[in-house]
Protein backbone atom coordinates (compact mmCIF):
# COMPACT_ATOMS: atom_id res chain seq x y z
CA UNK A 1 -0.96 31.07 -5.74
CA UNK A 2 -4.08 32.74 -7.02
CA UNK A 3 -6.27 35.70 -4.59
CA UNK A 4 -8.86 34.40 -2.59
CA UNK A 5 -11.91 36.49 -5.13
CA UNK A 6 -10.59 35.44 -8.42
CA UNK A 7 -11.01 31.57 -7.23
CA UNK A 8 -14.33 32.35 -5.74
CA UNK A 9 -15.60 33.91 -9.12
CA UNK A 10 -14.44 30.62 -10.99
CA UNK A 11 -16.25 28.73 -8.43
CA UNK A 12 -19.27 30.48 -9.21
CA UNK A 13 -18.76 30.42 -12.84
CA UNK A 14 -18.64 26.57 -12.30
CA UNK A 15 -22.22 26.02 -10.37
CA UNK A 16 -24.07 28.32 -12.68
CA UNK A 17 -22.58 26.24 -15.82
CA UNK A 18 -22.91 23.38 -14.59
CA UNK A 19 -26.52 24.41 -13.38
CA UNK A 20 -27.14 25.03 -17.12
CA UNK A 21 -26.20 21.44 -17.89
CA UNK A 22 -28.82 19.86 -15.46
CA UNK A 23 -32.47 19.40 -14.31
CA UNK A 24 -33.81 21.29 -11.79
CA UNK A 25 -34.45 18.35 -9.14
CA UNK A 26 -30.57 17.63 -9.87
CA UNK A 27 -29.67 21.08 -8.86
CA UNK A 28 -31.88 21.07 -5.65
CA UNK A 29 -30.59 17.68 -4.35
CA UNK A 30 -26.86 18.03 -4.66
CA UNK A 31 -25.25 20.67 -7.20
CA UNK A 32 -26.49 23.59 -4.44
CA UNK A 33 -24.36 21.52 -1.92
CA UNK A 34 -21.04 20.87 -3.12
CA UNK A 35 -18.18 22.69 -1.72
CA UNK A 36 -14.81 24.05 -3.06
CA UNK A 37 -12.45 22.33 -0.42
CA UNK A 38 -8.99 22.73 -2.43
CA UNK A 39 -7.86 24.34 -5.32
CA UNK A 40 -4.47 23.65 -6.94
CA UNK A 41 -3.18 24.37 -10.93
CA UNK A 42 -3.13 20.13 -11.04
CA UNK A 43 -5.55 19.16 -8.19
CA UNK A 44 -9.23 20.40 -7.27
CA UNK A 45 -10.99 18.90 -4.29
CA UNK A 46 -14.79 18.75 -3.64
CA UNK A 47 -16.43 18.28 -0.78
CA UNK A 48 -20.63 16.84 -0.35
CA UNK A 49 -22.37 16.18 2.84
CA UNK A 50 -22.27 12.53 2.91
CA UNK A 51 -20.80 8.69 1.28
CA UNK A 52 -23.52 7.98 -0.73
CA UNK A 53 -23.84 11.64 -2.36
CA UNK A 54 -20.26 11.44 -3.22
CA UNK A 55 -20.07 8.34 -4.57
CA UNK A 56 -23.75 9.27 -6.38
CA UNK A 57 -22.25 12.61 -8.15
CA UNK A 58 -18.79 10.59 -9.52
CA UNK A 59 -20.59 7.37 -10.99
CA UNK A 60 -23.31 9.94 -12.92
CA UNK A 61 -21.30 13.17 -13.52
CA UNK A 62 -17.39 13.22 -12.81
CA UNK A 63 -16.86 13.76 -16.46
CA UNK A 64 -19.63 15.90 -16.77
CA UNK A 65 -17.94 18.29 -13.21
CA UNK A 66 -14.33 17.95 -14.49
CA UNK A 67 -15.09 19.10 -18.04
CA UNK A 68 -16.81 22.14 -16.21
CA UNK A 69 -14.23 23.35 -14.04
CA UNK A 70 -11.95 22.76 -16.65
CA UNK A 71 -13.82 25.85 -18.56
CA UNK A 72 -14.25 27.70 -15.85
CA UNK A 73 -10.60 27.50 -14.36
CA UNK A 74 -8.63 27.83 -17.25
CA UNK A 75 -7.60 31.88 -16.24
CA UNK A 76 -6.05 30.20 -13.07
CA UNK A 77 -3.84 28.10 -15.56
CA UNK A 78 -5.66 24.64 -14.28
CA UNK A 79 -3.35 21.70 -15.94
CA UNK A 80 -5.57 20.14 -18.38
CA UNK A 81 -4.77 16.63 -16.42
CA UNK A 82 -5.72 18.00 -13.43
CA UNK A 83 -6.61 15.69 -10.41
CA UNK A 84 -10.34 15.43 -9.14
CA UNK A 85 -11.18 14.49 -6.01
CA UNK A 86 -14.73 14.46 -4.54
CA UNK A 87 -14.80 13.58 -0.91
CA UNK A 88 -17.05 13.63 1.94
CA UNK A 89 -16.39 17.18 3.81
CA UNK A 90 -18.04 18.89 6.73
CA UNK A 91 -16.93 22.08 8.33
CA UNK A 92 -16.22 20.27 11.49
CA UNK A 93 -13.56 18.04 10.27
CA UNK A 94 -10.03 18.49 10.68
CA UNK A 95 -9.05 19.64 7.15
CA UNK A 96 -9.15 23.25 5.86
CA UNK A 97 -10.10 24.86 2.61
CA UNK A 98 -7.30 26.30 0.38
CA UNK A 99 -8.58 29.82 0.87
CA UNK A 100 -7.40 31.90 4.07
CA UNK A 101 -9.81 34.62 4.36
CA UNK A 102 -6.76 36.76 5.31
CA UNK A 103 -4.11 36.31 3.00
CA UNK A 104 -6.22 35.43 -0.22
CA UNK A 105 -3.44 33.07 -0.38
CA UNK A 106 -3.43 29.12 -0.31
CA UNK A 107 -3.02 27.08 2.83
CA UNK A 108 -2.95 23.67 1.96
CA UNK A 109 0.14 21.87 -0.77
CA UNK A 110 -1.06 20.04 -3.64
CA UNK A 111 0.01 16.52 -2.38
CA UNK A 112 -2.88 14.42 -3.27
CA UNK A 113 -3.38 12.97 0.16
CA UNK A 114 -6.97 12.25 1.48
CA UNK A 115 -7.82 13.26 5.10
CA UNK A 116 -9.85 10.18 5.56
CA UNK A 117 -7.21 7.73 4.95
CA UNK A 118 -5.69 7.62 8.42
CA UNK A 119 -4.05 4.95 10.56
CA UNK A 120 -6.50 5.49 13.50
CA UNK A 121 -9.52 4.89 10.26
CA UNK A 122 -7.40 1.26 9.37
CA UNK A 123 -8.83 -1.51 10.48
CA UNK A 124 -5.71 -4.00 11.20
CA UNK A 125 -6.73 -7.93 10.97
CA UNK A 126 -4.53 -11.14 10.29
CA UNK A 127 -4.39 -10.00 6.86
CA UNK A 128 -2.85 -6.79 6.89
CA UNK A 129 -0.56 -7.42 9.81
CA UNK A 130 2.73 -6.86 8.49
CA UNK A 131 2.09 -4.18 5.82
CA UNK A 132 0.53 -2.30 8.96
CA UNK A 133 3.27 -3.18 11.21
CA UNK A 134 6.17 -2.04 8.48
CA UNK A 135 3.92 1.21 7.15
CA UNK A 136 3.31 2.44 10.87
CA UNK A 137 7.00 1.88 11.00
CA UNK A 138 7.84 4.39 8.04
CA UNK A 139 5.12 6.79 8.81
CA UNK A 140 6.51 6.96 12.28
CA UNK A 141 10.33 7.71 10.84
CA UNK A 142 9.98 8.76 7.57
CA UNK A 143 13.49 9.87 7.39
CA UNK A 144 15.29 6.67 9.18
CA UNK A 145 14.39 4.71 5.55
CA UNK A 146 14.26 1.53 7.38
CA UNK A 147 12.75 -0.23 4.97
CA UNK A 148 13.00 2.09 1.09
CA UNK A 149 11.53 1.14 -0.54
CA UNK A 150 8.38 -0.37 0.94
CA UNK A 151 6.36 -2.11 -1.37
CA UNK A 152 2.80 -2.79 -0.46
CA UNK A 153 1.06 -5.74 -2.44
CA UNK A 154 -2.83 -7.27 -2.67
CA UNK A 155 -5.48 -7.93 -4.33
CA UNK A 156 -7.62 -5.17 -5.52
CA UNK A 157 -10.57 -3.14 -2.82
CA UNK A 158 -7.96 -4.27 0.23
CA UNK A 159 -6.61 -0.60 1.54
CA UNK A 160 -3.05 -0.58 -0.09
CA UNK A 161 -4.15 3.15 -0.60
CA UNK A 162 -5.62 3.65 2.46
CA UNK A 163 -1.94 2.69 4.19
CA UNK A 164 0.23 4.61 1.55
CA UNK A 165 -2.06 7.86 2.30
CA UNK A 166 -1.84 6.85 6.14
CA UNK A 167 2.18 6.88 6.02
CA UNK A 168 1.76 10.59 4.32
CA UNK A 169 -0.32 12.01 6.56
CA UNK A 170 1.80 10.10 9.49
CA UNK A 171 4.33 11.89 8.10
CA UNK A 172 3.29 15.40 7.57
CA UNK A 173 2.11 15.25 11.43
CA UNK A 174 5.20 15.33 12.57
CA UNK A 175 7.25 17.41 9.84
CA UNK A 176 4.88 19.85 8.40
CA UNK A 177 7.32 21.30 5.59
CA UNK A 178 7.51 18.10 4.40
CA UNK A 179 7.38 17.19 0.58
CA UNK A 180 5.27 14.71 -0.21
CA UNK A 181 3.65 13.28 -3.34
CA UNK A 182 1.03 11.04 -3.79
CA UNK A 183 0.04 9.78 -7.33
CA UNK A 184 -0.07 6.17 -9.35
CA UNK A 185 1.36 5.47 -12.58
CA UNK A 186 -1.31 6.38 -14.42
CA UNK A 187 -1.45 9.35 -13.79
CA UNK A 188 2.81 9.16 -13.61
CA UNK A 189 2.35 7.99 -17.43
CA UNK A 190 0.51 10.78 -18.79
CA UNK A 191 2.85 13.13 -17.58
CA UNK A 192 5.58 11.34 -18.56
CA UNK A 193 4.06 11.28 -22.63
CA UNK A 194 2.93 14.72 -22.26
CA UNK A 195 6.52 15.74 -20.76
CA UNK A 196 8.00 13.95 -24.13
CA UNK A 197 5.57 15.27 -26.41
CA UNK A 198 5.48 19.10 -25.25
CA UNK A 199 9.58 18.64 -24.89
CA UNK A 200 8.88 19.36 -21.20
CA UNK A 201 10.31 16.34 -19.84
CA UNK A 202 13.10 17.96 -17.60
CA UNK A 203 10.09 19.47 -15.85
CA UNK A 204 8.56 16.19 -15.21
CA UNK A 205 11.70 14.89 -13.66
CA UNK A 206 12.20 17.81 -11.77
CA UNK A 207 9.14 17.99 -10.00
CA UNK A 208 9.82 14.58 -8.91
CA UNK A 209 13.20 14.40 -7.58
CA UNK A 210 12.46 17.44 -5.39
CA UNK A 211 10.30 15.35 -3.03
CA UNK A 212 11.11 13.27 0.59
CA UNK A 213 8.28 11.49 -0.03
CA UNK A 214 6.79 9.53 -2.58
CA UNK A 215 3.33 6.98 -2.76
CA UNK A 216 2.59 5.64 -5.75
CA UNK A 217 -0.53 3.72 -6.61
CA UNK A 218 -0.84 0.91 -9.11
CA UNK A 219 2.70 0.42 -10.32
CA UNK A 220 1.63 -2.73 -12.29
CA UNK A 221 0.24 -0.06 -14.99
CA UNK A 222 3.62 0.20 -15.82
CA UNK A 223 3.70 -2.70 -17.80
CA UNK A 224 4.92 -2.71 -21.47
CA UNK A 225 5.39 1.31 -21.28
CA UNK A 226 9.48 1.23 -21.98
CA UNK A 227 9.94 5.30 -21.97
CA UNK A 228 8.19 5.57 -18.63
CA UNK A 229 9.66 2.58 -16.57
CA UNK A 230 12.84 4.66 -18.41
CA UNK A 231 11.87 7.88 -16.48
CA UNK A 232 10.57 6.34 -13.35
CA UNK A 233 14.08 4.11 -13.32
CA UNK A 234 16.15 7.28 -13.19
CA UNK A 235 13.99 9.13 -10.48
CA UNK A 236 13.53 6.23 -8.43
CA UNK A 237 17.50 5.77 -8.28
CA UNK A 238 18.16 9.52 -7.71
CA UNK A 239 15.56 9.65 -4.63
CA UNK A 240 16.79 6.30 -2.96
CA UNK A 241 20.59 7.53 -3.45
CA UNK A 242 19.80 10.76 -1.91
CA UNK A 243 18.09 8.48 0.77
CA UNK A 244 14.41 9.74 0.27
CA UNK A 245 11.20 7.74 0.86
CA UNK A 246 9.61 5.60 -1.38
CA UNK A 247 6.32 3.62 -1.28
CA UNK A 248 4.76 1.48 -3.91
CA UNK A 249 1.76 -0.64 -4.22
CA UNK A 250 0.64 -3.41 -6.60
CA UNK A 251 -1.72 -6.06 -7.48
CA UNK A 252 0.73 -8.54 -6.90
CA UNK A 253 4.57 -8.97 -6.01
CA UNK A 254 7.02 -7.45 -8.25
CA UNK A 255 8.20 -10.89 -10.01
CA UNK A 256 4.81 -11.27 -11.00
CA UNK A 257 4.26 -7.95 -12.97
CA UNK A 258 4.90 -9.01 -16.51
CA UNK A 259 7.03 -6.92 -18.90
CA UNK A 260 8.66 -4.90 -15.99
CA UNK A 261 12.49 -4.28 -16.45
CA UNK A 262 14.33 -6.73 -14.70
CA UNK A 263 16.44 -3.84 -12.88
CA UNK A 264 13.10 -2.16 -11.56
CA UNK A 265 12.35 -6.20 -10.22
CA UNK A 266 15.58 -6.03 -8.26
CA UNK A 267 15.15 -2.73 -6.84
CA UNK A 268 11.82 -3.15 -5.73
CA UNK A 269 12.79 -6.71 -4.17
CA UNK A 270 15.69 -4.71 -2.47
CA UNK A 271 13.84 -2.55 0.22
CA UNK A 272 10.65 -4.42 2.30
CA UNK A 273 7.92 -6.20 0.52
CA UNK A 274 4.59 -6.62 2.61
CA UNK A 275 1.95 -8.29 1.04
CA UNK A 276 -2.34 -7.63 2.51
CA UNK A 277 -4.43 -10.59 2.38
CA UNK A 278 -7.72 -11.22 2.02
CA UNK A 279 -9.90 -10.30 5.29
CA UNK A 280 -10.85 -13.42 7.56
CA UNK A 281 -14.33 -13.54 8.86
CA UNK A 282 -13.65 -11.69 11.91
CA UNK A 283 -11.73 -8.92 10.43
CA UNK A 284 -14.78 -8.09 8.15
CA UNK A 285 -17.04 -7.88 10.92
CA UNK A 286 -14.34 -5.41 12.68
CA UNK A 287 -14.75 -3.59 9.78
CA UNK A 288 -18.44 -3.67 9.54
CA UNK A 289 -18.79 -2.79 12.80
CA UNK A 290 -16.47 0.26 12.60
CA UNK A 291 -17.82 1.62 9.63
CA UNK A 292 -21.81 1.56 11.03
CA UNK A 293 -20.52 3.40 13.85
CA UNK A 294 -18.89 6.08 12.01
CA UNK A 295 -22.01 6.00 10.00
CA UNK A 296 -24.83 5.61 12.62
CA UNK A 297 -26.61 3.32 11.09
CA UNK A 298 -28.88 0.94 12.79
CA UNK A 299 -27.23 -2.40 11.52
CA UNK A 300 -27.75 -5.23 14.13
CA UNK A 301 -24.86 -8.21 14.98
CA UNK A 302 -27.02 -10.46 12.48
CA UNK A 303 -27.14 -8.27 9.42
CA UNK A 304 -23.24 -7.33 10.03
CA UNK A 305 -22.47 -11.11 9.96
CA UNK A 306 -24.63 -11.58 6.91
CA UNK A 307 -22.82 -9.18 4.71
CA UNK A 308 -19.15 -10.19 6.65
CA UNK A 309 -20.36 -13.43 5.30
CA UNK A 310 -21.32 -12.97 1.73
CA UNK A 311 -18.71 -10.33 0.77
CA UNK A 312 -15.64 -12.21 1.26
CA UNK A 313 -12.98 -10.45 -1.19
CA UNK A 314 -13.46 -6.95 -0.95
CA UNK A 315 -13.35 -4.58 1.43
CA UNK A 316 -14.85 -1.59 -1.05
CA UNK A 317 -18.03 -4.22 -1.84
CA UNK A 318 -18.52 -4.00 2.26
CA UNK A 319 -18.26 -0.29 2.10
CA UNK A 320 -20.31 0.01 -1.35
CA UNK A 321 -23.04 -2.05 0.43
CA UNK A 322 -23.10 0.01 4.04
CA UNK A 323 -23.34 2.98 1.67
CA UNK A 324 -26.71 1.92 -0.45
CA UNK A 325 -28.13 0.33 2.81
CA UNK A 326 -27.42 3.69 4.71
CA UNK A 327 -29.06 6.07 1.61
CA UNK A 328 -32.12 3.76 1.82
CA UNK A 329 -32.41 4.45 5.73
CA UNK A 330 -31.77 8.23 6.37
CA UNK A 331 -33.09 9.07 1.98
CA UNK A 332 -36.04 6.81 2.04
CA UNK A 333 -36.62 5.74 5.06
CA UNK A 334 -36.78 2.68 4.74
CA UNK A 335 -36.12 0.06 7.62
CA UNK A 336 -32.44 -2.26 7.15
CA UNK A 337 -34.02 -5.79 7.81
CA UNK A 338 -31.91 -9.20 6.63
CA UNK A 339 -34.61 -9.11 3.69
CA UNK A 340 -33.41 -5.91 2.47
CA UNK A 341 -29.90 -6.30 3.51
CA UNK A 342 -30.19 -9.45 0.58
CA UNK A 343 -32.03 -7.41 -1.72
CA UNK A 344 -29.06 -4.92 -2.04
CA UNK A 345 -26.47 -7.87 -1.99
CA UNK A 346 -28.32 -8.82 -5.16
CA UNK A 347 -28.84 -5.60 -6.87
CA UNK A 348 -25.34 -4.32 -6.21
CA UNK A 349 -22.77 -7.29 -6.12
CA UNK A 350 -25.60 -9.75 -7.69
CA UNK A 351 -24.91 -12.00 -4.67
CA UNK A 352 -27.47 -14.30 -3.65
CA UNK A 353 -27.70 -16.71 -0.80
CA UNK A 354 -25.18 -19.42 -1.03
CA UNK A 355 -25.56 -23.53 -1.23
CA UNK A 356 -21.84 -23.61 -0.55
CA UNK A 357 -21.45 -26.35 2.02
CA UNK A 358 -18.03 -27.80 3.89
CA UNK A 359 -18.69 -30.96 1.63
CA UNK A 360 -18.73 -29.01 -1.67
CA UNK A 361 -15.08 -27.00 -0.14
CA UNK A 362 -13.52 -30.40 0.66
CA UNK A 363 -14.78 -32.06 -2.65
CA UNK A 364 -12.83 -28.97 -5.11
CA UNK A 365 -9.95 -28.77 -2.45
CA UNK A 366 -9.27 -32.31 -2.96
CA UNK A 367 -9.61 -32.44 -6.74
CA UNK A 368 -7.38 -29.39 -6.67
CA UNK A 369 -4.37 -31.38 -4.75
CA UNK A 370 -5.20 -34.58 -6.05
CA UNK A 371 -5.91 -36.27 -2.70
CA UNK A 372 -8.73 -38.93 -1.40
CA UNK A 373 -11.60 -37.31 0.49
CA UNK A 374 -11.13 -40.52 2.47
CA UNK A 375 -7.86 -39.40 3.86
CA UNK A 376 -8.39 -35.75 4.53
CA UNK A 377 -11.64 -36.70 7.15
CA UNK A 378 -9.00 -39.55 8.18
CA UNK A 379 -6.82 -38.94 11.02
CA UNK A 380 -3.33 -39.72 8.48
CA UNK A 381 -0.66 -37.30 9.29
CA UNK A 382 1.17 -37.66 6.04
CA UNK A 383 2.65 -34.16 4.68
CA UNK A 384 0.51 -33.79 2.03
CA UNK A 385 -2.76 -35.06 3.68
CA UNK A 386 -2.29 -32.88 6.57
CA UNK A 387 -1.56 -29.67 4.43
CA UNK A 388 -4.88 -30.23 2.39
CA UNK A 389 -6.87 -30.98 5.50
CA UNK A 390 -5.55 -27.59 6.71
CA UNK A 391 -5.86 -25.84 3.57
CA UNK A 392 -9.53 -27.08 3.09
CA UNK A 393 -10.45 -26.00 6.88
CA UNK A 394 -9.35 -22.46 6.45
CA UNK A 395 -11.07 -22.35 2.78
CA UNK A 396 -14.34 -23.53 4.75
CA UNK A 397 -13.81 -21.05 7.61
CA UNK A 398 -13.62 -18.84 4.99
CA UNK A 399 -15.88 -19.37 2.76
CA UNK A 400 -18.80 -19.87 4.75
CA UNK A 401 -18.06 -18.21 8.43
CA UNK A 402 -19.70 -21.38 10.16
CA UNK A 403 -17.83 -21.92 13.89
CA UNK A 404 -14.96 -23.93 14.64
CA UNK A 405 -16.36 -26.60 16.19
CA UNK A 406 -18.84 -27.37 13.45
CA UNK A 407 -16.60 -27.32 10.36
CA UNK A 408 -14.61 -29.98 12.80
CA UNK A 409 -17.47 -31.59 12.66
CA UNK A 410 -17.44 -32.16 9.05
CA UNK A 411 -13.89 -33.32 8.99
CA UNK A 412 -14.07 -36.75 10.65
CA UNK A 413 -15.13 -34.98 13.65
CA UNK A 414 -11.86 -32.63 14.83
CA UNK A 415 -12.04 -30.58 17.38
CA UNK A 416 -12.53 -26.96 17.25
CA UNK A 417 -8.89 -26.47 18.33
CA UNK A 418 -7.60 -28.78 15.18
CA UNK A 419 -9.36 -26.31 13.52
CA UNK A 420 -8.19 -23.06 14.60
CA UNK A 421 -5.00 -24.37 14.40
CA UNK A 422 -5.58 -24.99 10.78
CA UNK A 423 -6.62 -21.72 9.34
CA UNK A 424 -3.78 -20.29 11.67
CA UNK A 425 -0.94 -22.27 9.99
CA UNK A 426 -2.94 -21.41 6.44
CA UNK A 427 -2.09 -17.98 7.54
CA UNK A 428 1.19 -18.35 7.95
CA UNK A 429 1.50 -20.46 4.97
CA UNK A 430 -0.33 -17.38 2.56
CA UNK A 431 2.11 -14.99 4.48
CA UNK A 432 5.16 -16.78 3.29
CA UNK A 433 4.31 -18.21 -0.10
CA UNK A 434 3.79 -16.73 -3.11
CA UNK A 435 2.87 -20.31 -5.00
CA UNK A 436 0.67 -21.10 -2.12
CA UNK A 437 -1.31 -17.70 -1.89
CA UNK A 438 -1.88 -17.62 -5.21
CA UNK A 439 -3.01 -21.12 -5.24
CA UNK A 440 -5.76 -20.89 -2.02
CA UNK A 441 -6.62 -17.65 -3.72
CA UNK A 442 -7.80 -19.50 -6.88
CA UNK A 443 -9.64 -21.94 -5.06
CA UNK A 444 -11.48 -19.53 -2.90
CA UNK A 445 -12.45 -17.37 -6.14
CA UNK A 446 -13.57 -20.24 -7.90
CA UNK A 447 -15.65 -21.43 -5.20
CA UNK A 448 -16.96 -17.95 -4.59
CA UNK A 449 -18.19 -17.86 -8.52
């Protein structure tokens, strides 16, 4: 742990280099602002005033920053694959800088987790129902390993971080001396090839196996790379067997990840697999909504449908649009209207108002399962009718956020019940099935395209 004035002067070393490297209206508007929240040998965190000036600094200068403080750390023995995090960070939120005025000393353990990423910040739909359900459950009794390990699938932009972090945190609430470690294999690999090539590798596995916790992100990267599924193998077996935590995330289930050792299959098949789906309609708008408040923007119920309605995949392209519609309102001034709302759609996710009808969603769906448009607006109960009918009624909930009763409308004229019984069991259905989630997955990505 390094005194409280040598990390200060390093700080100050950074800004005025980094000062050196940048115009003066760049300086003014945000390098001025930024904030030295945490400082560890293989983790810095910086804090800025808002979303948007966050996000702003990484997509123009995060190489730029990390190359910096890289120079200007390297007496405090800063690992050269240090971790950097820029965050939103205000002095009247609950997290602390490293420093204590007092001791000099640091207050806060280099464990990668992200204040922000909370249960109470989750926004728990349809979707997400049993991942939340089983990682409340381990956050809640991280040492009872009811289900170890917990593996947390989904496409990408659907807050498998956001829950991992939110078990950590959970966790470190109620046992502060806890060790935890958050990273993703990534990150995992380079250490692993830099453990093997600087013949530190017992250091590596060390470092690891003397955790009770551990999230990691993105295990799919682990594909093809023999020596570190090798290392992770032997870690991951020592930590379960001495009956410490382990949570994983992917972009799919473990089966599908190709060129993964069958053994690290099995053992990731042995403890709970939870899988988050893609957002419904409503759950969107519950996330809309609960981001604009946080925010204070001034989005009304019409522009929050709009954008729950064209952004159907992601929840980071919601975010990443309530971010560039906020900067134009409190930066610019400039009033969030419907037009505007579809001028950023368009800029930023190049979406554009779409002729998607019901018609067009029961036309592919049928082509897809080979059955007679005929028979799906019919009222034929047969197995296979009756599962495309239901299919094609969730796709079109889904797809195009019209009510209930009008997409019965368009199937033969059902009622709205038919219909919410329909996307219900599709639910289920997704839940359950691999071959059928990845199947109404396809459809609803082609369709989206």
């Amino acid at each position: 742990m390094q005194p409280s004035d040598q990390i200060t002067k390093s700080w100050n070393s950074f800004i005025t280099t980094l000062k050196n490297s940048l115009d003066q209206d760049e300086i003014e508007a945000w390098v001025n602002r930024l904030v030295l929240v945490q400082f560890q040998k293989d983790l810095i965190i910086i804090g800025g005033v808002n979303q948007f000036f966050c996000s702003w600094i990484k997509d123009h200068h995060y190489k730029l920053i990390k190359d910096k403080l890289l120079l200007n750390f390297d007496n405090l023995n800063l690992d050269s694959d240090f971790e950097l995090i820029i965050q939103v960070w205000k002095q009247s939120q609950d997290i602390k800088p490293v420093i204590d005025e007092k001791t000099g000393k640091q207050k806060v353990s280099s464990d990668g987790l992200n204040p922000q990423f909370r249960f109470e910040n989750f926004i728990n739909g349809s979707n997400s129902h049993i991942a939340y359900a089983a990682a409340t459950a381990v956050g809640d009794n991280i040492f009872d390993n009811k289900y170890n390990p917990l593996f947390i699938c989904g496409d990408v932009g659907l807050g498998k971080t956001h829950l991992i972090q939110a078990i950590g945190i959970r966790a470190k609430q109620s046992k502060e001396d806890i060790k935890i470690k958050y990273t993703n294999s990534e990150r995992f690999t380079n250490e692993v090839i830099n453990g093997i090539r600087f013949r530190n590798i017992q250091d590596v596995r060390n470092k690891y196996r003397d955790i009770d916790l551990l999230l990691i992100d993105d295990i799919q990267f682990l594909e093809r790379k023999e020596s570190t599924q090798e290392e992770f193998f032997h870690i991951f077996n020592e930590l379960i067997q001495n009956k410490k935590q382990i949570i994983i995330t992917a972009d799919r289930y473990p089966r599908e990840i190709k060129d993964l050792q069958e053994r690290l299959v099995n053992r990731f098949n042995s403890g709970m697999v939870a899988r988050i789906g893609r957002p419904d309609f409503e759950t969107r708008v519950a996330i809309i909504r609960s981001r604009v408040e946080q925010m204070h923007v001034p989005l009304n119920e019409e522009i929050n449908n709009y954008i729950a309605n064209s952004v159907k995949t992601n929840v980071r392209d919601i975010l990443g649009i309530l971010i560039h519609l906020e900067a134009s309102w409190s930066l610019l001034g400039q009033e969030i209207t419907i037009d505007s709302t579809k001028r950023v759609l368009k800029e930023v996710l190049n979406i554009e108002e779409s002729p998607l009808t019901i018609d067009n969603v029961i036309k592919f769906v049928c082509n897809r399962f080979d059955v007679k448009i005929t028979d799906i607006l019919s009222d034929k109960r047969d197995k296979e009718i009756s599962k495309t009918r239901q299919i094609a009624m969730y796709v079109s909930r889904e797809l195009t956020g019209l009510s209930f009763p009008v997409i019965g409308k368009h199937f033969g004229g059902k009622n709205h019940t038919t219909v919410m019984q329909a996307c219900k069991k599709t639910k289920e259905w997704l839940e359950k099935d691999p071959e059928i989630n990845q199947t109404v997955t396809t459809i609803v990505r082609e369709l989206s395209v």
